[in-house]
C-alpha atoms as a PDB file:
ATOM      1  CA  UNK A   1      12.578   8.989 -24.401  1.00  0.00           C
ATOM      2  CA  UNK A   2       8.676   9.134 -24.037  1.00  0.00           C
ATOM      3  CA  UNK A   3       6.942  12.274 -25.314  1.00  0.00           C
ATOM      4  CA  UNK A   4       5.148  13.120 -22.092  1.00  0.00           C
ATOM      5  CA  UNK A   5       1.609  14.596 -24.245  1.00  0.00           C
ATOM      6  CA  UNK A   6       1.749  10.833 -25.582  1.00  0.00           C
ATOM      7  CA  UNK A   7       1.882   9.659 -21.404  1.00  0.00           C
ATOM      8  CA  UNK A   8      -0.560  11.734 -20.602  1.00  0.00           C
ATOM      9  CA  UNK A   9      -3.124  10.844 -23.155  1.00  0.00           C
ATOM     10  CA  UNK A  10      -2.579   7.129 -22.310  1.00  0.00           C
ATOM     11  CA  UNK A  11      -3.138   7.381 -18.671  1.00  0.00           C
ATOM     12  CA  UNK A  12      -6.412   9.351 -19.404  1.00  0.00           C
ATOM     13  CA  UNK A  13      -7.325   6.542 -21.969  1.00  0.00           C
ATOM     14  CA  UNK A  14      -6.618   4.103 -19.511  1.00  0.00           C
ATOM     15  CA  UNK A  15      -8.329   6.327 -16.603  1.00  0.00           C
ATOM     16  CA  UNK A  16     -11.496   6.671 -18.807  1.00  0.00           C
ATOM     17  CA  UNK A  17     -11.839   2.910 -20.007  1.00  0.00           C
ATOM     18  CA  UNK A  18     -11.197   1.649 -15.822  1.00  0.00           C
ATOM     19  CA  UNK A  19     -13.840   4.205 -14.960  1.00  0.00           C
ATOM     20  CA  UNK A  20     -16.341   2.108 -18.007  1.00  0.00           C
ATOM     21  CA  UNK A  21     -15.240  -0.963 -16.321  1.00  0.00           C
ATOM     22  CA  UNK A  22     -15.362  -0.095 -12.711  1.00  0.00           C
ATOM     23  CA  UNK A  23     -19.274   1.266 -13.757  1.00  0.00           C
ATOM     24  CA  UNK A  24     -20.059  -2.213 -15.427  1.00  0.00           C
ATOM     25  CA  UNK A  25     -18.311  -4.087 -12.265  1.00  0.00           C
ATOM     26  CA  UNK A  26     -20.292  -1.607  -9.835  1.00  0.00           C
ATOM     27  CA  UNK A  27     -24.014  -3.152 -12.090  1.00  0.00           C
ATOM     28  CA  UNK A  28     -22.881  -6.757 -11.550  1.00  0.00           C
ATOM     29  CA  UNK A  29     -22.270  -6.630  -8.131  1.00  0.00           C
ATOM     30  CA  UNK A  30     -25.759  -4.942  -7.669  1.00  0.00           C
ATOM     31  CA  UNK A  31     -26.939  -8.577  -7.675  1.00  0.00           C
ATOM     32  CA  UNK A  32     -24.690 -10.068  -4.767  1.00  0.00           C
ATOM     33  CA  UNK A  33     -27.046 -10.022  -1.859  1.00  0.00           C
ATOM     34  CA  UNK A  34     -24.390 -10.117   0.927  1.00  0.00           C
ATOM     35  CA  UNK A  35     -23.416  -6.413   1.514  1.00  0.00           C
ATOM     36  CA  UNK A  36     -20.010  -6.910   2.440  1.00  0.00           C
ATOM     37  CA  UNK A  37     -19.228  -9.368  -0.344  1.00  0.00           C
ATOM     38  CA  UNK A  38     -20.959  -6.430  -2.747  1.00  0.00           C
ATOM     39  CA  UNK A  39     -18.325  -3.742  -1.059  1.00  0.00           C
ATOM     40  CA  UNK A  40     -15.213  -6.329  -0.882  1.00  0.00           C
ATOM     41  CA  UNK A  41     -15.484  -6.765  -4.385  1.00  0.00           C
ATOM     42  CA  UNK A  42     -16.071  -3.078  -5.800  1.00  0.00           C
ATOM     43  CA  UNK A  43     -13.107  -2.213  -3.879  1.00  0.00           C
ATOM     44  CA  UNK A  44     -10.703  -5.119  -4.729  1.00  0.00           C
ATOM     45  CA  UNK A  45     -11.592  -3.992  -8.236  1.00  0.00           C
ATOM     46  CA  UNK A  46     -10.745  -0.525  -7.791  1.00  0.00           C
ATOM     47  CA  UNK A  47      -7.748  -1.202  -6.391  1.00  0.00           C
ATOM     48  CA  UNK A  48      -6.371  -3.866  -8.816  1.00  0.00           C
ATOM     49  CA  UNK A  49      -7.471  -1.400 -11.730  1.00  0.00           C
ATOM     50  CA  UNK A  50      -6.117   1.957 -10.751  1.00  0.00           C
ATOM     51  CA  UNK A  51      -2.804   1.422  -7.832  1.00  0.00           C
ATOM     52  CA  UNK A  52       0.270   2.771 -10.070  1.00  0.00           C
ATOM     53  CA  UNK A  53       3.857   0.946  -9.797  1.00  0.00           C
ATOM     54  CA  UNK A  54       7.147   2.189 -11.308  1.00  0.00           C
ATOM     55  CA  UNK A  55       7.833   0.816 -14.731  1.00  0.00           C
ATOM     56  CA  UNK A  56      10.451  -1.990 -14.869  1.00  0.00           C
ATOM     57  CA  UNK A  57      12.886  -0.258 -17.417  1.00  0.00           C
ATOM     58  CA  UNK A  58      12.423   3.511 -16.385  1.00  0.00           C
ATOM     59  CA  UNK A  59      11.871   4.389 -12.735  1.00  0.00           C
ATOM     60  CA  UNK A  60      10.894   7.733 -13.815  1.00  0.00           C
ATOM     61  CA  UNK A  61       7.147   6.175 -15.374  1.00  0.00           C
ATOM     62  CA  UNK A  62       4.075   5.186 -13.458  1.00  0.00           C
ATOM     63  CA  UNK A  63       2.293   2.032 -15.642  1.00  0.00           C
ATOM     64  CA  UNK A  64      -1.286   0.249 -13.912  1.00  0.00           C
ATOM     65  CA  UNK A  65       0.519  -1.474 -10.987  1.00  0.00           C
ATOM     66  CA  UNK A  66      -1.486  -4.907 -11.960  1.00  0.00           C
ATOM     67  CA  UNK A  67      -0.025  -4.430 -15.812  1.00  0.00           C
ATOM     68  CA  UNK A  68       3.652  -3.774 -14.154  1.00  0.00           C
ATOM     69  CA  UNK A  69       3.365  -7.212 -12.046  1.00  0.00           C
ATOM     70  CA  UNK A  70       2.268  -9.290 -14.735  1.00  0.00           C
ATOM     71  CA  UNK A  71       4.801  -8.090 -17.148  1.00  0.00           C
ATOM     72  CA  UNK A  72       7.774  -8.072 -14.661  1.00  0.00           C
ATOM     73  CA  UNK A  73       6.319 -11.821 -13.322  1.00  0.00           C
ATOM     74  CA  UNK A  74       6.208 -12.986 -16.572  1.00  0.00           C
ATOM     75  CA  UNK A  75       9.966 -11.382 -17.887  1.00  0.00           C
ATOM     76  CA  UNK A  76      11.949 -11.017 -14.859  1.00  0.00           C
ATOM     77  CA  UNK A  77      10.854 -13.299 -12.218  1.00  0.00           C
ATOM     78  CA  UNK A  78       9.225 -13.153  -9.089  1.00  0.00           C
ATOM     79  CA  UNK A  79      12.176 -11.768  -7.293  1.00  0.00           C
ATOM     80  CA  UNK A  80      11.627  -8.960  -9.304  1.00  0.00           C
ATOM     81  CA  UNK A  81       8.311  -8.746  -9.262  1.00  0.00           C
ATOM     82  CA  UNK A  82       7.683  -8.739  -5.569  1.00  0.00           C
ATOM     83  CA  UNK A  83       8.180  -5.268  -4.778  1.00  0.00           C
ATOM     84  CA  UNK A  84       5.141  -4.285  -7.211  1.00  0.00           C
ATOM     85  CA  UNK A  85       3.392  -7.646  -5.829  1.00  0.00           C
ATOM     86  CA  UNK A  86       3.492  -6.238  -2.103  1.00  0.00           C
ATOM     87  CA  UNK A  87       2.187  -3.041  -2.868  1.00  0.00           C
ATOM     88  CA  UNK A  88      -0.986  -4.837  -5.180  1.00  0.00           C
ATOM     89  CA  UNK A  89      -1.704  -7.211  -1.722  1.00  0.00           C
ATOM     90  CA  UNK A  90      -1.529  -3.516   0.310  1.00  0.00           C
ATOM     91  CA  UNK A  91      -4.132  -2.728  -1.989  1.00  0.00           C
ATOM     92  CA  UNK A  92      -6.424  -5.722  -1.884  1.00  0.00           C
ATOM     93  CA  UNK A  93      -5.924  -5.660   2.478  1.00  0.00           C
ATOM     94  CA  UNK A  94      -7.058  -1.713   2.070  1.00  0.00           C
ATOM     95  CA  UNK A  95      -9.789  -3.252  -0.026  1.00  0.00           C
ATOM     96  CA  UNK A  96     -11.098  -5.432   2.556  1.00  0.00           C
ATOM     97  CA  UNK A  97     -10.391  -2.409   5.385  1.00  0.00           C
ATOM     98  CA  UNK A  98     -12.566  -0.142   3.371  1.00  0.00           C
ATOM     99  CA  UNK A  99     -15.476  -2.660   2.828  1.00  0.00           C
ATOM    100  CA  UNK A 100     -16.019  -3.511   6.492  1.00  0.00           C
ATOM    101  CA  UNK A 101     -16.054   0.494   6.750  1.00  0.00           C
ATOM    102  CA  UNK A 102     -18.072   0.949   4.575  1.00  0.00           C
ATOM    103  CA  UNK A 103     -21.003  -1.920   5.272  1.00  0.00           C
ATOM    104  CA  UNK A 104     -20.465  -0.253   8.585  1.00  0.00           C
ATOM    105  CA  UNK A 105     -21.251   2.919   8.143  1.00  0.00           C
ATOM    106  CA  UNK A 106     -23.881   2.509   5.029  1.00  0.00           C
ATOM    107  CA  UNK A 107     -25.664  -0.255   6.773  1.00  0.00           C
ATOM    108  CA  UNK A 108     -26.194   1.457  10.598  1.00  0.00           C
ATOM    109  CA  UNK A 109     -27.913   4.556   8.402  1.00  0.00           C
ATOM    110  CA  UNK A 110     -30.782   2.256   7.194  1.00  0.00           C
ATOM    111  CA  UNK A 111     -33.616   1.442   9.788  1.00  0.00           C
ATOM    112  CA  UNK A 112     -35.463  -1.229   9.907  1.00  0.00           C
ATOM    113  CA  UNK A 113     -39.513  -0.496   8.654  1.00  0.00           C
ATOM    114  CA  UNK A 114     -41.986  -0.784  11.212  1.00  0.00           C
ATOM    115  CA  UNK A 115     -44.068  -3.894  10.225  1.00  0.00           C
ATOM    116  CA  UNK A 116     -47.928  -3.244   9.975  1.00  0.00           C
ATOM    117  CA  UNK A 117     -50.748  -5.634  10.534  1.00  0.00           C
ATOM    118  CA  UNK A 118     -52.516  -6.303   7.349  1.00  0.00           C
ATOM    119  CA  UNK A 119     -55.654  -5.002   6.720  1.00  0.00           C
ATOM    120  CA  UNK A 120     -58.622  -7.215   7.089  1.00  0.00           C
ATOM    121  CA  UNK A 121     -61.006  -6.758   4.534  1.00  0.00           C
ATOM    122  CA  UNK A 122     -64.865  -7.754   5.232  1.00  0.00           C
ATOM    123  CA  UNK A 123     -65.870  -8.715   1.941  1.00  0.00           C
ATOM    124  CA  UNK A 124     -70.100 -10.633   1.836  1.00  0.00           C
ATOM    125  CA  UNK A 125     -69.538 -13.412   0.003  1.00  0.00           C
ATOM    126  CA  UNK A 126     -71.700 -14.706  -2.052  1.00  0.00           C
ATOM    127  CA  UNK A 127     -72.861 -18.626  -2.746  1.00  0.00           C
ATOM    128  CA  UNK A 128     -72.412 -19.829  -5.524  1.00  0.00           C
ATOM    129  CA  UNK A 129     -76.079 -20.250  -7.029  1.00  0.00           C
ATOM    130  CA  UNK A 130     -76.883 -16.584  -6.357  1.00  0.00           C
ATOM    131  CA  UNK A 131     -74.495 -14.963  -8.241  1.00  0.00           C
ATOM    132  CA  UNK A 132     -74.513 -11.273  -9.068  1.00  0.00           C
ATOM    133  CA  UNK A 133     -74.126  -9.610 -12.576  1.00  0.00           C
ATOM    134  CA  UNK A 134     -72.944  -6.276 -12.803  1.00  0.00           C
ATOM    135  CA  UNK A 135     -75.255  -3.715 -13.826  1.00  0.00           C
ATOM    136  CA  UNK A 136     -73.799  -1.670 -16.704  1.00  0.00           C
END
């Protein structure tokens, strides 16, 4: 059997280091100009990294539910597998869900500036054989 102090500290290893990489994700998809694309993708990545399944051998453990598909694809087949597989796609279609909420609501907060005429300036020019030195 698993010591649970040993389960603990590895879900709040793996906790910590998905929080690193969901901060890193969040900086690259700074540069995606299409807003929903930017939320789609932040969320998608959220829930691939942190939705828990039931471990294939013991019921009684929760592993990374993108870990637990892989490994169960991969060793047992995709009848198997398609329990965990179901419950990743929920994920991904919540993803989506939460994006267009999101763009919604963070996008009908932001105004549009008021666009102001530019300023004219009336600067004398000068020709170019009478041209003026600075006095120091």
């Amino acid at each position: 059997m698993i010591n649970l102090d040993d389960y603990r500290l590895a879900w709040q290893v793996y906790m910590g280091v998905g929080a690193l990489a969901i901060l890193v994700w969040f900086l690259l998809l700074r540069r995606i100009s299409s807003v929903f694309v930017r939320y789609w993708l932040f969320f998608a990545g959220l829930a691939f990294l942190f939705i828990p399944g039931r471990h294939p051998a013991s019921p009684e453990l929760w592993v990374p539910g993108s870990a637990a598909a892989a490994l169960t694809l991969l060793t047992e087949g995709i009848e198997d597998a398609m329990s965990i597989l179901i419950v990743m796609a929920a994920g991904q279609i919540l993803a989506l869900i939460l994006a267009l909420a999101a763009m919604t609501w963070f996008t009908s907060e932001q105004k549009p500036t008021k666009s102001r005429p530019a300023v004219k300036k009336s600067a004398k020019l000068v020709p170019n054989n009478e041209r003026k030195e600075p006095s120091l």
